[in-house]
C-alpha atoms as a PDB file:
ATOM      1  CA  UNK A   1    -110.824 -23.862 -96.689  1.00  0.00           C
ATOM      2  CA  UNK A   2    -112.637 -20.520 -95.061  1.00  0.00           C
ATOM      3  CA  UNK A   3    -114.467 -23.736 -92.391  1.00  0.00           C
ATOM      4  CA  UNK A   4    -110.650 -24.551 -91.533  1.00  0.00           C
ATOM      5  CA  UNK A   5    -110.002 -21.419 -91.138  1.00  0.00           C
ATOM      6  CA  UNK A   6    -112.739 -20.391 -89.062  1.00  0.00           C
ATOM      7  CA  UNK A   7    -112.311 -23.661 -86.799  1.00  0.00           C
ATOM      8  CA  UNK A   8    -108.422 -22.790 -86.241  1.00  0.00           C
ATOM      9  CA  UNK A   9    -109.253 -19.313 -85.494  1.00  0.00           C
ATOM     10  CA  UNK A  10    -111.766 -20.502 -82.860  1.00  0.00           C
ATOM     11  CA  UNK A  11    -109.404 -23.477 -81.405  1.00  0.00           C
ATOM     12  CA  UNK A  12    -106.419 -20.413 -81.093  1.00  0.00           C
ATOM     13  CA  UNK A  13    -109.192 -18.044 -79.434  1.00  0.00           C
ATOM     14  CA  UNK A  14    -110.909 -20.508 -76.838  1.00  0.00           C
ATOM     15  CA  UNK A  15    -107.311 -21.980 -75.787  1.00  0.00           C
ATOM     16  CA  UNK A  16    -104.559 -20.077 -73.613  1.00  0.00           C
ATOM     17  CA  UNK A  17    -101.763 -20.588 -76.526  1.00  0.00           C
ATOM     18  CA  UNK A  18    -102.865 -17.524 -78.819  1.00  0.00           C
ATOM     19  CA  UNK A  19    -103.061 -15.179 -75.677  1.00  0.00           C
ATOM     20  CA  UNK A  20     -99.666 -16.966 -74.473  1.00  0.00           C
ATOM     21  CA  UNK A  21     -98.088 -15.934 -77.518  1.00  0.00           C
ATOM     22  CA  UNK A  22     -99.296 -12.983 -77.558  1.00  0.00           C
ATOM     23  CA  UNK A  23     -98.304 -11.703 -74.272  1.00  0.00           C
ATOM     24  CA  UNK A  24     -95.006 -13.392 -74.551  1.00  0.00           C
ATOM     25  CA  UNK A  25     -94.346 -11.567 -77.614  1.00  0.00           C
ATOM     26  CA  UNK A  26     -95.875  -7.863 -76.992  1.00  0.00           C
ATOM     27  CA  UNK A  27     -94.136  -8.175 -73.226  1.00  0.00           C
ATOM     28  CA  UNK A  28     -90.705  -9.144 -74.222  1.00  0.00           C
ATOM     29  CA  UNK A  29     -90.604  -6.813 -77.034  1.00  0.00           C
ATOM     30  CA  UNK A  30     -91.888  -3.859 -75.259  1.00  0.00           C
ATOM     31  CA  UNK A  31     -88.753  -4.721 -72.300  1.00  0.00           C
ATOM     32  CA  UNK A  32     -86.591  -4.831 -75.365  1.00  0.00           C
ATOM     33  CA  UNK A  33     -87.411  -1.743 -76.546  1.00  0.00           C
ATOM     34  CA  UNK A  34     -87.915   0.688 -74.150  1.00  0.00           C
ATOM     35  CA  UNK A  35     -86.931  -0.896 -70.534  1.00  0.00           C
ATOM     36  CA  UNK A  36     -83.710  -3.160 -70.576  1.00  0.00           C
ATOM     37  CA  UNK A  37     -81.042  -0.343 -70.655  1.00  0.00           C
ATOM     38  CA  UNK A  38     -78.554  -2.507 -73.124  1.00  0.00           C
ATOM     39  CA  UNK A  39     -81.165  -2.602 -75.258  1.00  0.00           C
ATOM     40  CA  UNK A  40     -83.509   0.352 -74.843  1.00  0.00           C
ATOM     41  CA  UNK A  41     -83.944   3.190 -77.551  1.00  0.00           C
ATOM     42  CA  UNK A  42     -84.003   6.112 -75.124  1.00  0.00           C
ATOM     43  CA  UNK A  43     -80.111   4.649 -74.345  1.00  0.00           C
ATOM     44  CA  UNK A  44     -79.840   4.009 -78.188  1.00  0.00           C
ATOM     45  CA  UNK A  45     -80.175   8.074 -78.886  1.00  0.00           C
ATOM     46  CA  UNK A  46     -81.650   7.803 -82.434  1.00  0.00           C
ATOM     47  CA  UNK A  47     -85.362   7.716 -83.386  1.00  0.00           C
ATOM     48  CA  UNK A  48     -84.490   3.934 -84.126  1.00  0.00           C
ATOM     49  CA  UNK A  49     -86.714   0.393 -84.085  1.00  0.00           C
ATOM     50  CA  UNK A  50     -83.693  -1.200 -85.683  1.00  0.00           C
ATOM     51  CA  UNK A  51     -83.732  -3.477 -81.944  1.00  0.00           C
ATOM     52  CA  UNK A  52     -87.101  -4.252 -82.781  1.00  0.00           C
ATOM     53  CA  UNK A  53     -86.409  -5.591 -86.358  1.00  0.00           C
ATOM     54  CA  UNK A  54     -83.352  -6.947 -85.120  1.00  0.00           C
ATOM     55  CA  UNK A  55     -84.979  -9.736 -82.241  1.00  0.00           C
ATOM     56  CA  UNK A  56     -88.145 -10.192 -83.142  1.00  0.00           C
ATOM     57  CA  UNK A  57     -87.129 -12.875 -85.986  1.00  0.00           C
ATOM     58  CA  UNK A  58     -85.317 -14.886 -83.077  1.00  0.00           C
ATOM     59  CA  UNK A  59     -88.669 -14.408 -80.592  1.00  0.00           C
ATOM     60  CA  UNK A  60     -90.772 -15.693 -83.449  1.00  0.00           C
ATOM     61  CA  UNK A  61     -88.427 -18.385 -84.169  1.00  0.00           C
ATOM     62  CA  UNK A  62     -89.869 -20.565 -80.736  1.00  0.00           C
ATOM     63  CA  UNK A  63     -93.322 -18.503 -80.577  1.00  0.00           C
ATOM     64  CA  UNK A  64     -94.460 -19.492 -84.275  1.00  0.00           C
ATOM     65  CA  UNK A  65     -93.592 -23.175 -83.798  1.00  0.00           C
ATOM     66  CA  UNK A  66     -95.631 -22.964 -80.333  1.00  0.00           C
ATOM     67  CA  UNK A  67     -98.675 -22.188 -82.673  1.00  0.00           C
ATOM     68  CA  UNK A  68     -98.025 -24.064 -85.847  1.00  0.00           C
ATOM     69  CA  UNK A  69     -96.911 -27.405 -83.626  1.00  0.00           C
ATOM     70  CA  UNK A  70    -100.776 -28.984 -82.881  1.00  0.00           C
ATOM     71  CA  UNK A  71    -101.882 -27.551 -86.500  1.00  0.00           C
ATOM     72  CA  UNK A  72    -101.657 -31.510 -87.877  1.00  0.00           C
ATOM     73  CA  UNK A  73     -99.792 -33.221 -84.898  1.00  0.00           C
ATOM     74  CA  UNK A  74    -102.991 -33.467 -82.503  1.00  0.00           C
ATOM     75  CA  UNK A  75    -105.120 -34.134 -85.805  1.00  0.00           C
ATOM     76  CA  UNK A  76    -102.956 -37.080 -86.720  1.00  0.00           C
ATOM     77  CA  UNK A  77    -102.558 -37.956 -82.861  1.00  0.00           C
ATOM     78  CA  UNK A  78    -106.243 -38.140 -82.580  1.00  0.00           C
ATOM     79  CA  UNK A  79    -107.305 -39.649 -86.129  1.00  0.00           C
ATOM     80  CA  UNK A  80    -109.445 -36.793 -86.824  1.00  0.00           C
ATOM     81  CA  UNK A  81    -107.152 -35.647 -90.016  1.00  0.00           C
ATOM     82  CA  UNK A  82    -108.325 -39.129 -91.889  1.00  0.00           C
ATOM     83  CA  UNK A  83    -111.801 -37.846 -90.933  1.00  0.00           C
ATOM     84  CA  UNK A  84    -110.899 -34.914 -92.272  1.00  0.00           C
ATOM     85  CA  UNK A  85    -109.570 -35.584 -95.365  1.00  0.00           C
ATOM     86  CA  UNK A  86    -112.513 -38.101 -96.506  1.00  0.00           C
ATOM     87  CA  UNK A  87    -114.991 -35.551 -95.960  1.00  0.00           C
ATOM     88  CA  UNK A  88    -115.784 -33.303 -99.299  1.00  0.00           C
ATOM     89  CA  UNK A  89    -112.705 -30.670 -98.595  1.00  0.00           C
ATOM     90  CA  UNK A  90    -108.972 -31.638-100.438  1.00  0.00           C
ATOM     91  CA  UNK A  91    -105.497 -31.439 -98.887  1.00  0.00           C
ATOM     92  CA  UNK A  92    -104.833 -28.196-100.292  1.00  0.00           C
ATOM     93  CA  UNK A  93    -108.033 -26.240 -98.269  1.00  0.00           C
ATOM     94  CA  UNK A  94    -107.298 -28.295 -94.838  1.00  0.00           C
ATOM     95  CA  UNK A  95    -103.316 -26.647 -95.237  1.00  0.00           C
ATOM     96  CA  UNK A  96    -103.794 -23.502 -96.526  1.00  0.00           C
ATOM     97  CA  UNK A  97    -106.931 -22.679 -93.639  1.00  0.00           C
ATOM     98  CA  UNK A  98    -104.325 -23.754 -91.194  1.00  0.00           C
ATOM     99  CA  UNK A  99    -101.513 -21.411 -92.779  1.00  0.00           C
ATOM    100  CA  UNK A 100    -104.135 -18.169 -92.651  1.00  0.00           C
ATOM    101  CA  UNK A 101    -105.013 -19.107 -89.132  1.00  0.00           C
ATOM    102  CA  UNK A 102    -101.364 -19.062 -88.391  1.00  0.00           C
ATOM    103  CA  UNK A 103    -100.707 -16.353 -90.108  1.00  0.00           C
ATOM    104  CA  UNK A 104    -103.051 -13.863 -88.935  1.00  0.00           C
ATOM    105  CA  UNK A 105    -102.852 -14.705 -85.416  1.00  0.00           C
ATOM    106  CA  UNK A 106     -98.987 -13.427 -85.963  1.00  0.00           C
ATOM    107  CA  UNK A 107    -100.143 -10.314 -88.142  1.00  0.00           C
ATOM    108  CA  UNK A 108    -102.588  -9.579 -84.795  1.00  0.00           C
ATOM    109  CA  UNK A 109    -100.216  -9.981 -83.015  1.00  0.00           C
ATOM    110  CA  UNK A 110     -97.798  -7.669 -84.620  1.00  0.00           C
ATOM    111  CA  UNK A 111    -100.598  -5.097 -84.858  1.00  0.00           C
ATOM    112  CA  UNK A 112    -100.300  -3.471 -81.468  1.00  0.00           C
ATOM    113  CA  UNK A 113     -95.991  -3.003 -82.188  1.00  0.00           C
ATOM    114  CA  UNK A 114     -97.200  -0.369 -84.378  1.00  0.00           C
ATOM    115  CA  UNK A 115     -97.738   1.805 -81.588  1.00  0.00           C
ATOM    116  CA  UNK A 116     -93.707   1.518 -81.128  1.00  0.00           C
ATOM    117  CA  UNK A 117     -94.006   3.739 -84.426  1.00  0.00           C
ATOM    118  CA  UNK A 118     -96.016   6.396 -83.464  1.00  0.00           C
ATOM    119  CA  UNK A 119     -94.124   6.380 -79.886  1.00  0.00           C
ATOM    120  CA  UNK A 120     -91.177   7.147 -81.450  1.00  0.00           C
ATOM    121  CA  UNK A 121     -92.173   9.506 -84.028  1.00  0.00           C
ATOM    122  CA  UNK A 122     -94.021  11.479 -81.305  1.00  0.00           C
ATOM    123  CA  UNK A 123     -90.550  11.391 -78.924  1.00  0.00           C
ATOM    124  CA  UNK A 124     -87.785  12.098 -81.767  1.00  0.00           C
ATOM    125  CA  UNK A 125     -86.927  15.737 -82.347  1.00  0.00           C
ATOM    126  CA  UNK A 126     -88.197  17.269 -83.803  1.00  0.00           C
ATOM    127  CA  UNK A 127     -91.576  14.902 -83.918  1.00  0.00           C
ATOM    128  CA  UNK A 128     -91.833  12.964 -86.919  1.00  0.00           C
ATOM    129  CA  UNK A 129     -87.905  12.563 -87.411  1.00  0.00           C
ATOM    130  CA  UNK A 130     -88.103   8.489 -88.458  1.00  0.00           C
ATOM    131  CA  UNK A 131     -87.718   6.556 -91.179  1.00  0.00           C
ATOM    132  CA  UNK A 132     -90.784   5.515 -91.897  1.00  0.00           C
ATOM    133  CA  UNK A 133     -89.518   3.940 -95.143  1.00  0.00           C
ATOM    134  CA  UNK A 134     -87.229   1.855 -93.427  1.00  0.00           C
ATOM    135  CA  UNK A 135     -89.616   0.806 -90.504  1.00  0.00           C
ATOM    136  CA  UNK A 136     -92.299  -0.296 -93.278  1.00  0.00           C
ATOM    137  CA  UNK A 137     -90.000  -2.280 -95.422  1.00  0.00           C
ATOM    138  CA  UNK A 138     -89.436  -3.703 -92.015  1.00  0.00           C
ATOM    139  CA  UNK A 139     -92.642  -4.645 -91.115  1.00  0.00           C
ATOM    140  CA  UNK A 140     -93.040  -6.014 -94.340  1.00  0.00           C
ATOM    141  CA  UNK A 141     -89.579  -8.307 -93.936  1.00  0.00           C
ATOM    142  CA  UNK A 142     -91.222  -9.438 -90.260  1.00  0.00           C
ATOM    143  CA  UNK A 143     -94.904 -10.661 -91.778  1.00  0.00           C
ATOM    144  CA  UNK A 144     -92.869 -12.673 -95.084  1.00  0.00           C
ATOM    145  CA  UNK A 145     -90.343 -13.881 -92.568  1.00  0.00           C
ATOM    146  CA  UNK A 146     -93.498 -14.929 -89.972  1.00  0.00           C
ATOM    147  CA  UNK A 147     -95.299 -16.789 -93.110  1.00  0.00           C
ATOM    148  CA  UNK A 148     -92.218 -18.608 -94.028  1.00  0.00           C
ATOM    149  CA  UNK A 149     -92.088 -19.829 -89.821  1.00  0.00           C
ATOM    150  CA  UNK A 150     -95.607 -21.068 -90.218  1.00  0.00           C
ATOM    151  CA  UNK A 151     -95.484 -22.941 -93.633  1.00  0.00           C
ATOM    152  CA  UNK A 152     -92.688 -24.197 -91.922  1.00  0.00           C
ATOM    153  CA  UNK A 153     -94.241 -25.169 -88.249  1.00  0.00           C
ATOM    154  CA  UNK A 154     -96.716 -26.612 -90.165  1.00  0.00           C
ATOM    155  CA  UNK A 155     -94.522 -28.630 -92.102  1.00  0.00           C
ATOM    156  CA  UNK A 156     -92.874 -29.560 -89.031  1.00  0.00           C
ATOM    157  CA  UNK A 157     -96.104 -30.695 -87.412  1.00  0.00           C
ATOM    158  CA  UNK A 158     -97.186 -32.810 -90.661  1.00  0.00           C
ATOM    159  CA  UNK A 159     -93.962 -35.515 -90.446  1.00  0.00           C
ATOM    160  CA  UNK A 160     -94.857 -36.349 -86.336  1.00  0.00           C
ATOM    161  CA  UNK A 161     -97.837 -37.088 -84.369  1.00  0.00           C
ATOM    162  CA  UNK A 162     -95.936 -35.295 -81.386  1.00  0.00           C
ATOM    163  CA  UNK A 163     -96.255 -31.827 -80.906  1.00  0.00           C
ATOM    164  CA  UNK A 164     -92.900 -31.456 -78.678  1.00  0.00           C
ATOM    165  CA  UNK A 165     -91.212 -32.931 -81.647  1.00  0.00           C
ATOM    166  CA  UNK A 166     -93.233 -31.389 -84.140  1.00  0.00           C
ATOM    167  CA  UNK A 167     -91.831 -27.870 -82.663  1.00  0.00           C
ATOM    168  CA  UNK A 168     -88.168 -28.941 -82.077  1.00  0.00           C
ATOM    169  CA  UNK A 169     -87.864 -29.682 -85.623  1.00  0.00           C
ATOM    170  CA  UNK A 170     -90.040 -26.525 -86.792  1.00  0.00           C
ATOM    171  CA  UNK A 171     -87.185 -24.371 -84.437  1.00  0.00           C
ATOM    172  CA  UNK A 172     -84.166 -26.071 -85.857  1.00  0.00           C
ATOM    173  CA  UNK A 173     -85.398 -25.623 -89.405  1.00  0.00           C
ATOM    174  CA  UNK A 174     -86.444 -21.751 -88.962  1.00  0.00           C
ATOM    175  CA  UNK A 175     -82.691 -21.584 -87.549  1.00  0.00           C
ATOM    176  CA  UNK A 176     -80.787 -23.161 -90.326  1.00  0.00           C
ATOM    177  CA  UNK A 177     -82.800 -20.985 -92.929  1.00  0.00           C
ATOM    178  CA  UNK A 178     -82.638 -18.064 -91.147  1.00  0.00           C
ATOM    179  CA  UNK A 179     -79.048 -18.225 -89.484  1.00  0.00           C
ATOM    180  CA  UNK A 180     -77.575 -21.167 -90.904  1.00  0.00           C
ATOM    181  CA  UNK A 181     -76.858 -20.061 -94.561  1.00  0.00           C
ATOM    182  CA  UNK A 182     -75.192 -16.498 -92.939  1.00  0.00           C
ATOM    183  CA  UNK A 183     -73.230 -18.081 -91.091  1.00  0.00           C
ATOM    184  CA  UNK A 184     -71.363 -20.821 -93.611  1.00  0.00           C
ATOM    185  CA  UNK A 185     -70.677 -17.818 -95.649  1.00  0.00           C
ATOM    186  CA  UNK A 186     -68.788 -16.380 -92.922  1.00  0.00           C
ATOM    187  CA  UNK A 187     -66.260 -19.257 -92.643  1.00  0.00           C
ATOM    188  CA  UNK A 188     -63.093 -18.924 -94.600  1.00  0.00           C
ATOM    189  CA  UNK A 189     -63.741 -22.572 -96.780  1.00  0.00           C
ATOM    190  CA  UNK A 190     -66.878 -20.972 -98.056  1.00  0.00           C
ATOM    191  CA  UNK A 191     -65.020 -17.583 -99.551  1.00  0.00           C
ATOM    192  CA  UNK A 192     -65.481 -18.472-103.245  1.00  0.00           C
ATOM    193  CA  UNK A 193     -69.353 -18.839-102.333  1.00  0.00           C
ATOM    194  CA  UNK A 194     -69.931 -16.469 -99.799  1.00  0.00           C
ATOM    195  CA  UNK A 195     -72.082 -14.172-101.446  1.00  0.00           C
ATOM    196  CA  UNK A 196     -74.496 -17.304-103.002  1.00  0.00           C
ATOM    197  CA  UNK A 197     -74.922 -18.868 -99.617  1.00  0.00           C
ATOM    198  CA  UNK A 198     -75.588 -15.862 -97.870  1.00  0.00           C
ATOM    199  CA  UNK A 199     -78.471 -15.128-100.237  1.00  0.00           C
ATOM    200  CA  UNK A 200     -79.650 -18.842 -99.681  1.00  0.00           C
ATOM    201  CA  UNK A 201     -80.604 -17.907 -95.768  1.00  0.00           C
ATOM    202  CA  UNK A 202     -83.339 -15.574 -94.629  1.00  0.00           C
ATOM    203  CA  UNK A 203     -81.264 -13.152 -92.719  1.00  0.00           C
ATOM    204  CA  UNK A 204     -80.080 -11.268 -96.428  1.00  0.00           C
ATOM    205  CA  UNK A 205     -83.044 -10.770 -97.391  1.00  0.00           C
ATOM    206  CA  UNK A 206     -84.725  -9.863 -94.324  1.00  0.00           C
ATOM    207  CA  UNK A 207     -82.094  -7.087 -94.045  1.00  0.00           C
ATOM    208  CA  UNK A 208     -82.584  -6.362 -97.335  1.00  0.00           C
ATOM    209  CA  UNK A 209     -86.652  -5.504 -96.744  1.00  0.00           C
ATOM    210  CA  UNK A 210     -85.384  -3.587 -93.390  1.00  0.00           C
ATOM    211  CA  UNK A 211     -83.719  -0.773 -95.500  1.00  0.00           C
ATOM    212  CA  UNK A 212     -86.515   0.227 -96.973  1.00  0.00           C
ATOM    213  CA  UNK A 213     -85.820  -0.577-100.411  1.00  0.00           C
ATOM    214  CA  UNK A 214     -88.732  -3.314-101.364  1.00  0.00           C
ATOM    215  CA  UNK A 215     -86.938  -5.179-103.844  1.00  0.00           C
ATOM    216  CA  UNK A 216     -89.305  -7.822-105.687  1.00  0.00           C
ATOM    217  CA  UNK A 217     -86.611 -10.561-105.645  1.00  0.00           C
ATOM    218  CA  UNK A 218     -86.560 -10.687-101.602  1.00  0.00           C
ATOM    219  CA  UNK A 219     -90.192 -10.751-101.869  1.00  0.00           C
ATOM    220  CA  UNK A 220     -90.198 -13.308-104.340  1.00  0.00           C
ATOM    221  CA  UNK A 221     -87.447 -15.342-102.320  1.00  0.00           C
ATOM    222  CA  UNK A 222     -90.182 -15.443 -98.748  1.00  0.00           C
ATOM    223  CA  UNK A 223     -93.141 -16.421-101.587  1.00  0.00           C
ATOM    224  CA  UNK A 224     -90.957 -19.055-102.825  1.00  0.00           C
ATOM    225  CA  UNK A 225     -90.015 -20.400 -99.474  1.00  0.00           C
ATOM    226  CA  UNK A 226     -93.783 -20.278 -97.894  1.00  0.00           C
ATOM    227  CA  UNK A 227     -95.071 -21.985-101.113  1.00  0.00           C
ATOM    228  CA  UNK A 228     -91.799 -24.988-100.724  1.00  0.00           C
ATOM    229  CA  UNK A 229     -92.857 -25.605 -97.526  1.00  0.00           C
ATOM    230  CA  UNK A 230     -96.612 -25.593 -97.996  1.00  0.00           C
ATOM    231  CA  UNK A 231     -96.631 -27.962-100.993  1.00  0.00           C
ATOM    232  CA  UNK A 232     -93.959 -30.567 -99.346  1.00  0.00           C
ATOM    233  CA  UNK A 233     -97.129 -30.917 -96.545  1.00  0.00           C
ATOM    234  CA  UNK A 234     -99.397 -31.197 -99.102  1.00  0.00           C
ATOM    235  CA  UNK A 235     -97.709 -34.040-100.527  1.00  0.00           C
ATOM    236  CA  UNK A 236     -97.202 -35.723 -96.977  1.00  0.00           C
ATOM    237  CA  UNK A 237    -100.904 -35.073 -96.571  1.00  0.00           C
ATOM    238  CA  UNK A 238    -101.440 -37.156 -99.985  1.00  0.00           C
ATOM    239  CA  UNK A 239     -99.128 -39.958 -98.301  1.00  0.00           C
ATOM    240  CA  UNK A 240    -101.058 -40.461 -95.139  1.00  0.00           C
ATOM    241  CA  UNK A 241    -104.341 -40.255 -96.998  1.00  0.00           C
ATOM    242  CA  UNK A 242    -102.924 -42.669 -99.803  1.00  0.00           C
ATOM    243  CA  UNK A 243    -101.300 -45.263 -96.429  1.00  0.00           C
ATOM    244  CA  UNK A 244    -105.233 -44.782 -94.700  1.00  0.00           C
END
């Protein structure tokens, strides 16, 4: 597993798509944040990263699947996952080095946000006027939210050898789970089950996290999410090496 790992962390490192992401993600944000005046904070008023919380799930939605898409698309493209998976390491180590690669690539790249935090406690007034409870839980809600994308992208890049396709499908799952549910609860059919659906999506309990309050159920919910998505791979993974 820690050789997967390690070889994903390297691949990410000595290719242009980690620092892509990267400066995709730390660029856009920071114009969110503090530039674009429909968005900024200093417009805002309040000592607030609630426009933070509020995009990043919908920037990580296309930059996680940009990561996640090669993770077992260009090993299946190139025949190296049979190799792989006949050498003395199971189909649980090869997926769950590729989910920590993905993984903390995000969590490094979410590391330099937290200077956003100390920004604005530093500006507000009187210094130190934020809710640091809230913006934790947040951060919090943005790393489960960023595992479930990968165990998905990966997921996505385990039923096609094509990494294009591998990504649109890793998008348009991330969307349904994060937007979809919210949304069907919002039509007027749905108003008997509004409340159930809404807590089937993402979104609820990402807001949930974002208040502060860690509740272990919307914890539990991202766990049980990451771990549905990791173990439908593994059993694809058991498929291709059974059909090899």
């Amino acid at each position: 597993m820690w050789s997967i790992f390690k070889k994903e962390i390297n691949t990410f490192l000595n290719s242009l798509i980690a620092y892509m992401v990267m400066a995709v993600f730390l660029i856009s944000m920071g114009l969110l944040v503090w530039v674009f005046p429909d968005t900024s904070i200093f417009e805002y008023g309040y000592a607030d990263l609630g426009i933070f919380f509020n995009l990043a799930p919908y920037v990580f939605m296309f930059l996680i699947p940009a990561i996640t898409m090669r993770a077992l698309a260009e090993e299946s493209k190139t025949g190296t996952l049979e190799l792989l998976l006949t050498k003395p390491i199971n189909e649980s180590g090869l997926l769950i080095g590729k989910y920590l690669a993905g993984v903390a690539l995000v969590v490094v790249t979410l590391i330099p946000t937290l200077v956003y935090y100390f920004s604005l406690s530093y500006i507000s007034n009187p210094a130190g006027n934020v809710d640091t409870a809230g913006i934790m839980g947040a951060y919090l809600g943005l790393i489960l939210l960023a595992s479930a994308y990968t165990s998905i992208g990966i997921f996505a890049s385990a039923l096609s050898d094509n990494q294009i396709v591998a990504f649109i499908i890793a998008v348009f799952i991330s969307f349904i789970f994060f937007m979809g549910f919210s949304s069907l609860s919002d039509l007027e059919a749905m108003s008997g089950l509004d409340i159930q659906l809404e807590k089937l999506g993402m979104l609820a309990h990402y807001d949930a996290l974002g208040k502060g309050v860690i509740d272990l159920r919307d914890v539990i919910y991202f766990v049980s999410m990451t771990i549905a998505f990791l173990g439908a791979t593994f059993w694809i993974l058991k498929m291709k090496k059974w059909n090899s």
